[in-house]
Protein backbone atom coordinates (compact mmCIF):
# COMPACT_ATOMS: atom_id res chain seq x y z
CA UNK A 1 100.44 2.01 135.69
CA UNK A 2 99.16 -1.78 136.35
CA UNK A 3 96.48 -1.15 138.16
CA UNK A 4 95.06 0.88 135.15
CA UNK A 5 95.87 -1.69 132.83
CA UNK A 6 94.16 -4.25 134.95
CA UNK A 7 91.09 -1.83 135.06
CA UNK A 8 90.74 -1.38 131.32
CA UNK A 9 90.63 -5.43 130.76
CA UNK A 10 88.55 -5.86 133.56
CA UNK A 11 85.38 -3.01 132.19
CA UNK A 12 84.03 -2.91 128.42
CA UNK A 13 85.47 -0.45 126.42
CA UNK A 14 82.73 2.72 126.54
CA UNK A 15 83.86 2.94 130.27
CA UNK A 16 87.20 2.94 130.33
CA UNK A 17 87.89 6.80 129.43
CA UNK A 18 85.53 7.80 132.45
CA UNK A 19 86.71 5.60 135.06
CA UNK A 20 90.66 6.32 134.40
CA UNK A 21 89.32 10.37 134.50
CA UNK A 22 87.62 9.73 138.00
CA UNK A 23 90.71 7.64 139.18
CA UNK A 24 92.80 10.29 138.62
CA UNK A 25 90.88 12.74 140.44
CA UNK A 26 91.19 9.86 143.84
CA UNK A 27 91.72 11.64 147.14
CA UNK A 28 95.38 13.20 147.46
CA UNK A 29 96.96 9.82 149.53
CA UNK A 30 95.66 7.06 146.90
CA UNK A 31 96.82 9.52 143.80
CA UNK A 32 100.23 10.39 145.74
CA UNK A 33 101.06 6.88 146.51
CA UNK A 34 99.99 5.41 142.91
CA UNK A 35 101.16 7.79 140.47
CA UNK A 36 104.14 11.09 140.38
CA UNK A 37 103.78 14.12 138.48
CA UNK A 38 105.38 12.95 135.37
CA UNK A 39 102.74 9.95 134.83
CA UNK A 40 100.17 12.73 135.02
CA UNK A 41 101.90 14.58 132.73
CA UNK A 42 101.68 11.40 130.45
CA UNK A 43 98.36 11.01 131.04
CA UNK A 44 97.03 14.52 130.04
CA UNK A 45 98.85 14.32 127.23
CA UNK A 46 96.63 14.69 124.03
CA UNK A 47 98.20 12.78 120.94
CA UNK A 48 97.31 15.34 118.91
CA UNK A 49 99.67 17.35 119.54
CA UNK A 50 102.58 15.34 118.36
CA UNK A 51 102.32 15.94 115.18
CA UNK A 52 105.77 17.28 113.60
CA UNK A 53 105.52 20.49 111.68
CA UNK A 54 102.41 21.26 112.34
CA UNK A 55 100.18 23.40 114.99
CA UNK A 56 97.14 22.96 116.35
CA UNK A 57 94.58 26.06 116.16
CA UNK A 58 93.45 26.02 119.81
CA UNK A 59 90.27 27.27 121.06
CA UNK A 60 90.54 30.12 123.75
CA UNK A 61 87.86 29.07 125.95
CA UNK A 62 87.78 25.99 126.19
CA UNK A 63 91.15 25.85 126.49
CA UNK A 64 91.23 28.28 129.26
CA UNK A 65 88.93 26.40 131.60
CA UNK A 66 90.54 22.85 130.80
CA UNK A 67 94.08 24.53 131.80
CA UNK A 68 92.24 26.24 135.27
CA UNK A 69 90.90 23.13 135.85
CA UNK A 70 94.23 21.02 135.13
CA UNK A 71 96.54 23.68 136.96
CA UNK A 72 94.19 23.38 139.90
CA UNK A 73 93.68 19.75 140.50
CA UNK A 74 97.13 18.95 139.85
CA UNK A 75 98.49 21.34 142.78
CA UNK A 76 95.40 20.31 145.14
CA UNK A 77 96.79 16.75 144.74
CA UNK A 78 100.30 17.52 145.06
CA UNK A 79 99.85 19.59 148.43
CA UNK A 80 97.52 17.38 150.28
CA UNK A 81 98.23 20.30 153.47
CA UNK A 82 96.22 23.05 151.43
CA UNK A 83 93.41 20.97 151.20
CA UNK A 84 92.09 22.29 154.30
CA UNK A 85 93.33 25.95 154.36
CA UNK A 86 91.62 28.55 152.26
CA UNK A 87 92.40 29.96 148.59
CA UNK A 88 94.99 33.25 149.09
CA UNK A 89 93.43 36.29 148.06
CA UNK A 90 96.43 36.37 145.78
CA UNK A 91 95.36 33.53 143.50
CA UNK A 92 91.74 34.59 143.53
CA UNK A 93 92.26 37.63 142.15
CA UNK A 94 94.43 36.24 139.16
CA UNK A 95 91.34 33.76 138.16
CA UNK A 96 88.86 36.68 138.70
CA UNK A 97 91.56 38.80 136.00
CA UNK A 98 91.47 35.85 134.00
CA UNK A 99 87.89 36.12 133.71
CA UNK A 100 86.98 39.97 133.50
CA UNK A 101 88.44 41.62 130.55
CA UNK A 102 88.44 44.94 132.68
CA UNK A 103 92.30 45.61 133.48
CA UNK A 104 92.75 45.55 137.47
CA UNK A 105 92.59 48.93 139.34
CA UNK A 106 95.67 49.38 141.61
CA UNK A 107 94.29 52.14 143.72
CA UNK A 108 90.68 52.70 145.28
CA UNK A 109 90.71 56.38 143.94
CA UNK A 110 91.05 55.11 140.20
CA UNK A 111 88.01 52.66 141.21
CA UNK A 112 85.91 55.38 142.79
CA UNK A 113 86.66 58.10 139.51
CA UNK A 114 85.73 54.86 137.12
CA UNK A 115 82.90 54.27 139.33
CA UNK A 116 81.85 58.35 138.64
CA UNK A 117 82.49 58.16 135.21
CA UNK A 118 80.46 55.26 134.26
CA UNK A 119 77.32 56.65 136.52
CA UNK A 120 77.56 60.45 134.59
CA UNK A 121 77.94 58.46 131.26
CA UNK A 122 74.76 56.71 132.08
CA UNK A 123 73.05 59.66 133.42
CA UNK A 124 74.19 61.65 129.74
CA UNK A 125 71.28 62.44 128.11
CA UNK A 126 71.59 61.88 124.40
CA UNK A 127 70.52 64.05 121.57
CA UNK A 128 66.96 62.81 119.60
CA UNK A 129 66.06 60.56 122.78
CA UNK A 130 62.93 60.91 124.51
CA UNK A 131 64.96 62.05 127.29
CA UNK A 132 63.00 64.70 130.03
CA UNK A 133 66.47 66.30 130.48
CA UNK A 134 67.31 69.30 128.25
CA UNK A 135 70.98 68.85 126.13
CA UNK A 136 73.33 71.76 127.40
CA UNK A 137 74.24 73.50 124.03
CA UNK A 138 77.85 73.69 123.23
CA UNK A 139 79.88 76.55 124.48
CA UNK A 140 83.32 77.44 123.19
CA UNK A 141 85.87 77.99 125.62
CA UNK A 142 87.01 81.57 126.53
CA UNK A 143 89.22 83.48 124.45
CA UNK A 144 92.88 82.92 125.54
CA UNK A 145 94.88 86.27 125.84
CA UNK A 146 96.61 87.36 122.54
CA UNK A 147 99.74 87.49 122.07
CA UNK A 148 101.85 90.51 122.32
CA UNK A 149 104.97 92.11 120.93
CA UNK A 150 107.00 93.79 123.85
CA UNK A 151 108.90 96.89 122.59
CA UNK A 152 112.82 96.55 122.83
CA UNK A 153 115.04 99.14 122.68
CA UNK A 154 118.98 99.34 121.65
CA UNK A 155 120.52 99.69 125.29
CA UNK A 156 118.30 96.74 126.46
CA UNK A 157 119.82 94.45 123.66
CA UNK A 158 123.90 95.10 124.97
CA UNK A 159 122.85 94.49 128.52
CA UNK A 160 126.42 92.71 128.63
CA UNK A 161 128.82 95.47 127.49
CA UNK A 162 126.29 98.24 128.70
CA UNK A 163 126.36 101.70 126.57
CA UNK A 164 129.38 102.61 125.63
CA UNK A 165 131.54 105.36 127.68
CA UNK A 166 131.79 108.68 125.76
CA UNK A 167 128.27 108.21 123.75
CA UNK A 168 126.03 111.25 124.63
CA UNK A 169 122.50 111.62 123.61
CA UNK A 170 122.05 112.77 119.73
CA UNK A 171 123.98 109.24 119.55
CA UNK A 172 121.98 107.23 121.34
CA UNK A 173 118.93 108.11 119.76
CA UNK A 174 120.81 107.53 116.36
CA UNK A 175 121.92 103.64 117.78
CA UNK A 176 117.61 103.12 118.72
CA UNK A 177 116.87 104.35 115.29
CA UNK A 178 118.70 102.20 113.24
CA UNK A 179 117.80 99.12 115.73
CA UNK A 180 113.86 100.30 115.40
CA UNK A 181 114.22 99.42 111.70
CA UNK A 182 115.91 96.41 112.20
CA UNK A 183 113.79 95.08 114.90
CA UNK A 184 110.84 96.43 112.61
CA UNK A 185 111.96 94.36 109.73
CA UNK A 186 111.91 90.99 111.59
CA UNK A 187 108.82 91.52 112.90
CA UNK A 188 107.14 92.13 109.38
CA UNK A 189 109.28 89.14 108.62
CA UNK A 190 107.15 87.38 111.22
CA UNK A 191 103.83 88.43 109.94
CA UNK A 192 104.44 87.64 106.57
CA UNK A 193 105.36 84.09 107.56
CA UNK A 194 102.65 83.56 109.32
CA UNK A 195 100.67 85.18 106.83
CA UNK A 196 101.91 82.28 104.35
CA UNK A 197 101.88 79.14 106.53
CA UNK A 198 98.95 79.67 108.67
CA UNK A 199 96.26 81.38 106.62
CA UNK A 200 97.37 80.91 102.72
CA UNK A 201 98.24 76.81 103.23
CA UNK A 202 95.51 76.16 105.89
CA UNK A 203 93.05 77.11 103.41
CA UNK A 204 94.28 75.67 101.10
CA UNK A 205 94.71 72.44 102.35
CA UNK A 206 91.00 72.65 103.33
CA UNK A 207 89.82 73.40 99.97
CA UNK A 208 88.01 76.35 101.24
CA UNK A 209 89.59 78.59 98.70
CA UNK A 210 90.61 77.45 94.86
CA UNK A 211 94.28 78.37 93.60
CA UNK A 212 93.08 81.05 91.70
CA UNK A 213 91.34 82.67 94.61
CA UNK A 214 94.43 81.96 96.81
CA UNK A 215 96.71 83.98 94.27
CA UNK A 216 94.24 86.85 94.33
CA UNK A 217 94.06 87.21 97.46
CA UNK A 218 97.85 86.60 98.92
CA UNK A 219 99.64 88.15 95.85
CA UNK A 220 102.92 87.43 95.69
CA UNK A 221 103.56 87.75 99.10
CA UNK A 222 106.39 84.86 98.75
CA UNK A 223 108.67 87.38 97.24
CA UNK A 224 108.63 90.04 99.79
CA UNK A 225 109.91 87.66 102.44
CA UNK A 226 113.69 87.29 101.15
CA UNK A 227 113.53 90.47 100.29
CA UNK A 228 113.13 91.91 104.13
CA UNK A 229 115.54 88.69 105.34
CA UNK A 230 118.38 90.33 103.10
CA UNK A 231 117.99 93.14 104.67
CA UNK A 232 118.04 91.93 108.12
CA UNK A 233 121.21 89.89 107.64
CA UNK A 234 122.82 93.17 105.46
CA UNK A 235 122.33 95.48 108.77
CA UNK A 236 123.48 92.46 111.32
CA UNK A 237 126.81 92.24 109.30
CA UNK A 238 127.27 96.26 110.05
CA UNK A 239 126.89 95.53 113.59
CA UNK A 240 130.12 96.18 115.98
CA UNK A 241 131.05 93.64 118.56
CA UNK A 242 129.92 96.22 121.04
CA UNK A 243 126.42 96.60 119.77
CA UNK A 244 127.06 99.54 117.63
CA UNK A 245 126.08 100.45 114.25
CA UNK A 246 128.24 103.10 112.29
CA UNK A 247 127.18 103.39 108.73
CA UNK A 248 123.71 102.09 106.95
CA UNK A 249 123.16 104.37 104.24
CA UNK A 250 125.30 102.26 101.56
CA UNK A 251 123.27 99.10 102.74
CA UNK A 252 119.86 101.08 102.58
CA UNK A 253 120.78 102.38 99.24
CA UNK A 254 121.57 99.35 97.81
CA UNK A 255 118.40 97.23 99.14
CA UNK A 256 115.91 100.19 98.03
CA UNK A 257 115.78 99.75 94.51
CA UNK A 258 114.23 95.83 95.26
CA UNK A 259 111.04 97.41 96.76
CA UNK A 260 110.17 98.02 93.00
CA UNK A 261 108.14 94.10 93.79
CA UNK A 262 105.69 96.52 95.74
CA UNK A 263 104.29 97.88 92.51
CA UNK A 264 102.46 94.93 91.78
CA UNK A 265 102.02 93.61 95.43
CA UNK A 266 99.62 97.00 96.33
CA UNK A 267 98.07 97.34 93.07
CA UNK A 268 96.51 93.34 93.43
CA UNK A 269 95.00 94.40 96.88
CA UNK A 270 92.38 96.69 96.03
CA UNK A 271 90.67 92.99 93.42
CA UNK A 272 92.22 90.93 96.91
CA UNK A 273 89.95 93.23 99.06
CA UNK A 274 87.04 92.52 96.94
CA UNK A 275 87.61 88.79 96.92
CA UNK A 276 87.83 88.58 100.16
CA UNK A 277 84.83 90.90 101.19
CA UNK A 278 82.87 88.10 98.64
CA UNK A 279 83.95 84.59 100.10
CA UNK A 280 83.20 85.98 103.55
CA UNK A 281 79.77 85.14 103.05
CA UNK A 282 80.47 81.56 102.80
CA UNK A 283 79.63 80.12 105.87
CA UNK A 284 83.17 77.68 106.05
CA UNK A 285 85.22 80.94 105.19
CA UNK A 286 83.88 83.08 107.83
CA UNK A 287 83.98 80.86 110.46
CA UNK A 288 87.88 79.93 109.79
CA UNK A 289 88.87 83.43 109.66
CA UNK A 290 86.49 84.02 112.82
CA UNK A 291 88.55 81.04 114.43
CA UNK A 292 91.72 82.82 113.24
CA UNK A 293 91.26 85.81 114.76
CA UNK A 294 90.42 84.57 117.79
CA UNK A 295 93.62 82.68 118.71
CA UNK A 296 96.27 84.08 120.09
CA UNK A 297 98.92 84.57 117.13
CA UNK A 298 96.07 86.95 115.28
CA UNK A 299 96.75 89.37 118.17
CA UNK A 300 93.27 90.47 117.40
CA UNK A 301 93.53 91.28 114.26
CA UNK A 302 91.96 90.03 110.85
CA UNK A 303 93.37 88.60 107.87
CA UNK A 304 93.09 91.75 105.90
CA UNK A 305 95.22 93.62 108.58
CA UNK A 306 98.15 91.28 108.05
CA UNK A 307 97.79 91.78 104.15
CA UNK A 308 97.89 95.35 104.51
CA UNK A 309 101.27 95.34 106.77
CA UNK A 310 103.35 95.21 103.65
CA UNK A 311 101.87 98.44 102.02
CA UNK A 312 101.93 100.09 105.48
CA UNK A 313 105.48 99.18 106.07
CA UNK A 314 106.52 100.50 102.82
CA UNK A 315 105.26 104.00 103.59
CA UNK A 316 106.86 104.61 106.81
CA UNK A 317 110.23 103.47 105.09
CA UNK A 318 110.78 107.44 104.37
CA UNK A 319 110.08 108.60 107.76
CA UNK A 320 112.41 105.78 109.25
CA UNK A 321 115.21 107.12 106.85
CA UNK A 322 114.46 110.79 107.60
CA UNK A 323 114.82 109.97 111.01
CA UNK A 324 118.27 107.67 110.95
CA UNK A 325 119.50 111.16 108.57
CA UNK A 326 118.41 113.87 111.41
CA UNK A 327 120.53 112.42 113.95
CA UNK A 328 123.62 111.53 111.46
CA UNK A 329 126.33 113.98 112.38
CA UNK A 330 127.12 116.32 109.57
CA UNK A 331 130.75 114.83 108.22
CA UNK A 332 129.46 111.28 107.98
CA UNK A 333 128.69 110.35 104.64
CA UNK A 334 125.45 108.54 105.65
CA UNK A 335 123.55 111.33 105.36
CA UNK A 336 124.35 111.65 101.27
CA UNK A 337 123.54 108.68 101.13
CA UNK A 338 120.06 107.96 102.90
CA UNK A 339 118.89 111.44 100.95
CA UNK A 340 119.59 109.18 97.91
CA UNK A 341 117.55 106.12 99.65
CA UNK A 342 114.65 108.64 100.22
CA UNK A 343 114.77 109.60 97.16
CA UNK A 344 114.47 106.26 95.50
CA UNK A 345 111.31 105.29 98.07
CA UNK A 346 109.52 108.33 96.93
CA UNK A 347 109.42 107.45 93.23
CA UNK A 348 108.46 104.19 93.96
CA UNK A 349 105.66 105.42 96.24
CA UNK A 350 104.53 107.27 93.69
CA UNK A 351 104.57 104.46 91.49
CA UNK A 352 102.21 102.59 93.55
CA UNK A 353 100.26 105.31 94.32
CA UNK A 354 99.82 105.38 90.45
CA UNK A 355 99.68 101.63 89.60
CA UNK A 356 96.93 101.38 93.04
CA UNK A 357 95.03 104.06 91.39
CA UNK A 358 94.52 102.24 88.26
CA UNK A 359 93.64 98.98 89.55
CA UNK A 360 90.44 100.52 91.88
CA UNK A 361 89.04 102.57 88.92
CA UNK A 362 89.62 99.70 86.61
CA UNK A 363 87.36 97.84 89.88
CA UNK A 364 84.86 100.56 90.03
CA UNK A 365 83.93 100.74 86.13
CA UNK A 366 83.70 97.16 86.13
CA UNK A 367 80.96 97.11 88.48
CA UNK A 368 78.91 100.06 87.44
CA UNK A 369 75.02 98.68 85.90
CA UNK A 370 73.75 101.20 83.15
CA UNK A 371 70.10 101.13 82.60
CA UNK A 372 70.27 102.51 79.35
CA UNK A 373 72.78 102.77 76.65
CA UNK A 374 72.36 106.92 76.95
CA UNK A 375 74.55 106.88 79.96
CA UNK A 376 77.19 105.05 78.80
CA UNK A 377 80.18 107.92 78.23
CA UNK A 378 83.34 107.20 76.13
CA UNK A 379 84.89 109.11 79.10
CA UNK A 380 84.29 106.52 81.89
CA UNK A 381 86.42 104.25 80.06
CA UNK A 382 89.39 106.18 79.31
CA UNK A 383 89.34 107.12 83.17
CA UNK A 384 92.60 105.79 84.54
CA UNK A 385 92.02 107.39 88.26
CA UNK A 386 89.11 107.93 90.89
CA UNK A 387 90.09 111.10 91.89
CA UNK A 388 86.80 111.75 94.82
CA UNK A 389 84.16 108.98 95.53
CA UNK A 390 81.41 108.96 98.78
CA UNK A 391 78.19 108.70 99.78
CA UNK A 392 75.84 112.09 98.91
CA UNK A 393 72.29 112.42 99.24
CA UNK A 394 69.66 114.32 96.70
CA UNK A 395 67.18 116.64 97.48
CA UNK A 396 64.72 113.60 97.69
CA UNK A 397 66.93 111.99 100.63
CA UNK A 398 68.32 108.94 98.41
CA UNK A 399 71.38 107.99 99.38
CA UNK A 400 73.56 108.34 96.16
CA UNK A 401 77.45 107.02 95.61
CA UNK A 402 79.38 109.23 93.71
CA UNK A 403 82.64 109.46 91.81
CA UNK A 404 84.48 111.73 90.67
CA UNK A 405 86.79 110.41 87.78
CA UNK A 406 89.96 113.08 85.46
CA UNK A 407 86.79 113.77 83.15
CA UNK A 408 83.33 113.02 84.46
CA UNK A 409 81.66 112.85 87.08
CA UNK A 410 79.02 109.89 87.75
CA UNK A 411 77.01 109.53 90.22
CA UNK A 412 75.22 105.41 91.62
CA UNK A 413 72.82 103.89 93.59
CA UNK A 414 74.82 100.93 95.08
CA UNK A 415 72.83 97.29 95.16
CA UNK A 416 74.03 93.96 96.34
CA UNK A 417 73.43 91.36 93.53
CA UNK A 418 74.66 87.59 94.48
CA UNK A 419 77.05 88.78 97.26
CA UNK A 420 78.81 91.16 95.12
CA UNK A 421 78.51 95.06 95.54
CA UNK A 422 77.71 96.84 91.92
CA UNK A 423 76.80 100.33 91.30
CA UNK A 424 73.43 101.07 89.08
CA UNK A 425 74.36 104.69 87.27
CA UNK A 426 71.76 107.22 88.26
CA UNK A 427 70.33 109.86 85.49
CA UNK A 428 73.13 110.66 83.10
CA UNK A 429 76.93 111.48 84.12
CA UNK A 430 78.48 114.84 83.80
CA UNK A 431 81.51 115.79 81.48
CA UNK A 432 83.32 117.90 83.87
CA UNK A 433 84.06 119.68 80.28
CA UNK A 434 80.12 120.26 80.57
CA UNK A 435 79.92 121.18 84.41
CA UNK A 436 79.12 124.16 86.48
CA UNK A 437 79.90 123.92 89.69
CA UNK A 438 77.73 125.99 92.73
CA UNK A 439 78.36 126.28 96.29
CA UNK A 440 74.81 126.86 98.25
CA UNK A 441 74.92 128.53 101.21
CA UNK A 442 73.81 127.03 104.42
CA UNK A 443 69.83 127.24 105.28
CA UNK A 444 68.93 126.72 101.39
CA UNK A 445 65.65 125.17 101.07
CA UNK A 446 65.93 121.35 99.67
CA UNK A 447 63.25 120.04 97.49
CA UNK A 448 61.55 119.78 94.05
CA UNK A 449 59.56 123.03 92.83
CA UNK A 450 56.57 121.86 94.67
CA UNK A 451 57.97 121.20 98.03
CA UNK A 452 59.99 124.98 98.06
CA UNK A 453 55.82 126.35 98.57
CA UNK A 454 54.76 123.73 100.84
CA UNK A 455 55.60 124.38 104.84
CA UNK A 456 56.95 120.74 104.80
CA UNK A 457 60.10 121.76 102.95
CA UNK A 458 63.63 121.74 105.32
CA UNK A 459 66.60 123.79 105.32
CA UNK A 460 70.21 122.02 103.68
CA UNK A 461 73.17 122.46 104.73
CA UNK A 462 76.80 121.35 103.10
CA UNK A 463 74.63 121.76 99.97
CA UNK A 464 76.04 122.14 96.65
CA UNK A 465 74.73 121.78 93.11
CA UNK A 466 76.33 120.48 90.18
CA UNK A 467 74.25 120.90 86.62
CA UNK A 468 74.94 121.10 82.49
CA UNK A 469 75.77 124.23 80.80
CA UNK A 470 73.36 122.97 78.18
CA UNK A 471 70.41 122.18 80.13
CA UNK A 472 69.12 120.56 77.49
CA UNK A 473 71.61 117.39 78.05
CA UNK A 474 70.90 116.09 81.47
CA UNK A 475 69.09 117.30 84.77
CA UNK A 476 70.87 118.94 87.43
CA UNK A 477 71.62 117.72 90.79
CA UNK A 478 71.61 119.38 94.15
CA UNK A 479 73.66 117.21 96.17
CA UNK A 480 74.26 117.60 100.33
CA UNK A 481 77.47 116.18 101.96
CA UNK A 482 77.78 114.15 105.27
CA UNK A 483 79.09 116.86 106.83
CA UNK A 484 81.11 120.13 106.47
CA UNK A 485 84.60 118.29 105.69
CA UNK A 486 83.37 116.19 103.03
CA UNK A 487 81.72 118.73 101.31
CA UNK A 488 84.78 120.91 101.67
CA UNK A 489 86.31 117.76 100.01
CA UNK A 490 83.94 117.68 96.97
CA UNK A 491 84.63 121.03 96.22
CA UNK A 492 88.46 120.97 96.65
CA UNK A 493 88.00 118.03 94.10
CA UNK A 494 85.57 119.61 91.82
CA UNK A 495 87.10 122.75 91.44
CA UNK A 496 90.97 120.88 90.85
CA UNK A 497 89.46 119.34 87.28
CA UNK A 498 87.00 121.93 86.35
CA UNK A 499 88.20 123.82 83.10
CA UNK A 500 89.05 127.27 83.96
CA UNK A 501 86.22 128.50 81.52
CA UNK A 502 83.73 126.97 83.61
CA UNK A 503 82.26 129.98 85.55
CA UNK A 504 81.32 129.09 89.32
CA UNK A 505 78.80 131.22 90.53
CA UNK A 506 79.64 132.32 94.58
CA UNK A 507 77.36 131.23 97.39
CA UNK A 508 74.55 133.93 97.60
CA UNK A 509 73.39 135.10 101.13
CA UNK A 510 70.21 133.23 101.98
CA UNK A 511 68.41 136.54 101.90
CA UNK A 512 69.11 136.81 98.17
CA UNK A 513 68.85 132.91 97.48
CA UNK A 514 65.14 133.02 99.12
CA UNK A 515 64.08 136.17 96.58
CA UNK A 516 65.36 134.45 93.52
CA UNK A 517 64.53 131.66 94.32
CA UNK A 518 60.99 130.97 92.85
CA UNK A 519 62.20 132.62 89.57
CA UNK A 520 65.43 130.41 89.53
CA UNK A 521 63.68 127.25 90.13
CA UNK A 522 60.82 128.27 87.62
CA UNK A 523 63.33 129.15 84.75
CA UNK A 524 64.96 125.32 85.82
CA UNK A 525 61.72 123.65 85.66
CA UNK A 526 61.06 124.60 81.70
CA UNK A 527 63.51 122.79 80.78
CA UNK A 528 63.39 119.38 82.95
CA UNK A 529 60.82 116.70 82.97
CA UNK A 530 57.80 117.49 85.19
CA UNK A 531 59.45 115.44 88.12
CA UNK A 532 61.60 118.22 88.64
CA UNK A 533 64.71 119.17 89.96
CA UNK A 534 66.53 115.88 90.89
């Protein structure tokens, strides 16, 4: 380091920092032969960066480029034989990852896909541009295939013992009746889980439905599934360690009395049903469901279809037991005992048969509309059952809802108001008390008094007419079914509640109906309004 000391005394002082920089950067033989790496080390050396405890905030570019620069010249100058050969492909592609930000491509394939990528991304035209190019609408994808229970019998579950020697037939089919309600059980076990975690939580944690709306709808569908695991683990434990199942009636009579939950369970679906019918018409609802349906684990099938399995199941619980009973032989004590079972499910059938009952009248008179005062009835409120409802139509062709309740009969226009289905009472409702009750015969002429004379008026059939004994009280009605069946169905009904002093007049030949016709009609007419016969 003399010479550079002699160089600093011998220039002022503003020159001295440039001319040791250029002397450093001397052809390789002078810099070689006047200084070794570790004075160049000393040289670079910034001051500020001795200070103890503390770190300097360094700048990334400019550091970058002085440390290129640095790294560079100091290896030029140390290997004076590279100076002629060319930069390795190598160490040009390091600087040139230095520089990019892009991460390096390994394989020409990625570079070429990149390369594809970027040009469609560019080529994208993008909605509310001026674009000539027409945005392809999105299309969902296609459905996937749903998902499908495969039916398993007994002799495919003991595949590793096989059947048992010495079982004939009548026992078999006992051993795949017993496993059809087992295997039946964990499959409604299924649904109800998935009932619960994928419908009843989803919407809830989307805040599509409230809590309120969420216990109307599911019930107390969280009680029914213990119920059905007890008895799944109750017939495993009877199981033999060949597969077989001896005895089930003590287990089934023990586990039938807990279906009493039901009750409530059924009667809540017919306000559920009505619920759910409403919040379909919100948009967010509808599509969820919609989405729900279509997936796979739906199997096709809607929400409602799920919430109906319970009261399904619970029905064919008798016919399951019936079944397990016919091919019991006669000395086992099983069959006592499932005849006890059955016995049990009937009441509480009929129980929520009763309770059900209830619950869609109570529905029914809570949406009926009166126009007037007159047509409320004392009678429509004590009703505790809708015994016959449908759709009928009146001699003018207006489509009519009627319902047949223990003690009066009412018949509604139905009318959508704010999503929600009500029932506007039409004319004044009949006291079955009050009734009379007539079956016309097919080929009777529909109409008011002045269409029987005009050559417009048509022929009825599955007519009947239902009117006051005191014609003073209301106007009659001649009503005509959808078809044969339902109006066999009306009458059946009709004629069930009808006081036996009610007289029912038979069905008159239309020969006789056409004669007294006019006179019957006429004699009607006096005492309606002049619209006529309605």
């Amino acid at each position: 380091m003399k010479l550079v000391r002699n160089l600093t005394l011998r220039r002022p002082r503003h020159e001295r920092k440039m001319h040791t920089i250029m002397w450093c950067f001397q052809p390789p033989r002078i810099f070689k032969r006047r200084c070794s790496r570790a004075c160049l080390d000393d040289l670079f050396k910034s001051p500020s960066l001795d200070f103890p405890g503390r770190k300097r905030k360094r700048h990334r570019t400019d550091d970058d480029n002085i440390s290129m620069v640095s790294v560079d010249s100091v290896e030029f100058a140390m290997k004076p034989e590279m100076k002629r050969k060319k930069r390795s492909m190598p160490k040009i592609a390091s600087i040139a990852n230095l520089l990019s930000p892009v991460r390096p491509v390994k394989k020409v394939g990625h570079a070429l896909q990149r390369s594809l990528s970027l040009k469609n991304l560019a080529s994208t035209p993008v909605l509310g541009s001026n674009s000539k190019h027409a945005v392809t609408p999105y299309r969902p994808p296609p459905p996937t295939p749903p998902k499908r229970r495969l039916s398993i019998l007994w002799c495919d579950t003991v595949g590793g013992h096989g059947v048992p020697e010495g079982m004939d037939n009548c026992q078999l089919r006992r051993q795949e009746a017993i496993f059809e309600l087992y295997k039946s059980e964990e499959d409604l076990i299924e649904d109800l889980h998935m009932v619960k975690t994928t419908y009843h939580d989803s919407l809830k944690k989307l805040g599509l439905l409230s809590d309120t709306e969420l216990n109307q709808i599911f019930g107390h569908i969280d009680t029914l599934m213990p119920l059905h695991e007890d008895l799944v683990l109750a017939l495993r434990d009877q199981r033999m360690p060949d597969g077989t199942t001896q005895n089930v009636g003590q287990v089934l009579l023990d586990w039938v009395p807990r279906l009493e939950n039901y009750v409530s369970y059924c009667s809540n679906q017919v306000f559920a049903k009505d619920l759910l019918d409403m919040k379909k018409h919100d948009p967010a609802v509808e599509d969820f469901l919609q989405r729900c349906q279509d997936s796979p684990f739906s199997r096709r099938l809607d929400l409602w279809s799920f919430l109906d399995v319970p009261r399904s199941r619970l029905v064919k619980y008798p016919l399951l037991l019936r079944n397990i009973a016919k091919l019991t032989p006669a000395d086992n004590e099983d069959i006592s005992l499932l005849e006890e079972a059955s016995q049990v499910l009937e009441d509480i059938i009929c129980a929520v048969d009763t309770c059900t009952g209830r619950a869609k009248c109570k529905l029914m008179r809570d949406k009926f509309d009166y126009l007037d005062d007159k047509q409320k009835n004392p009678l429509i409120d004590e009703s505790k059952a809708v015994l016959c409802e449908g759709i009928l139509k009146n001699n003018r062709g207006t489509k009519l809802h009627g319902f047949i309740f223990e003690k009066i009969m009412v018949l509604t226009r139905p009318a959508t108001r704010g999503n929600q289905l009500r029932y506007q009472v039409y004319r004044q409702p009949i006291p079955l008390s009050e009734m009379v009750l007539e079956n016309l015969a097919d080929g009777q002429k529909m109409g008011s008094f002045k269409s029987t004379f005009t050559q417009n008026s048509t022929s009825g059939k599955n007519v009947f007419k239902v009117s006051f004994v005191d014609t003073t009280k209301g106007q009659s009605h001649t009503l005509q079914a959808n078809d044969e069946h339902d109006k066999r169905q009306w009458l059946q009904c009709l004629r069930s509640v009808l006081p036996p002093t009610v007289s029912t007049p038979p069905p008159l030949s239309p020969r006789l109906r056409t004669e007294g016709d006019g006179q019957e009609d006429t004699m009607s007419v006096q005492s309606l309004p002049l619209d006529g016969n309605v």
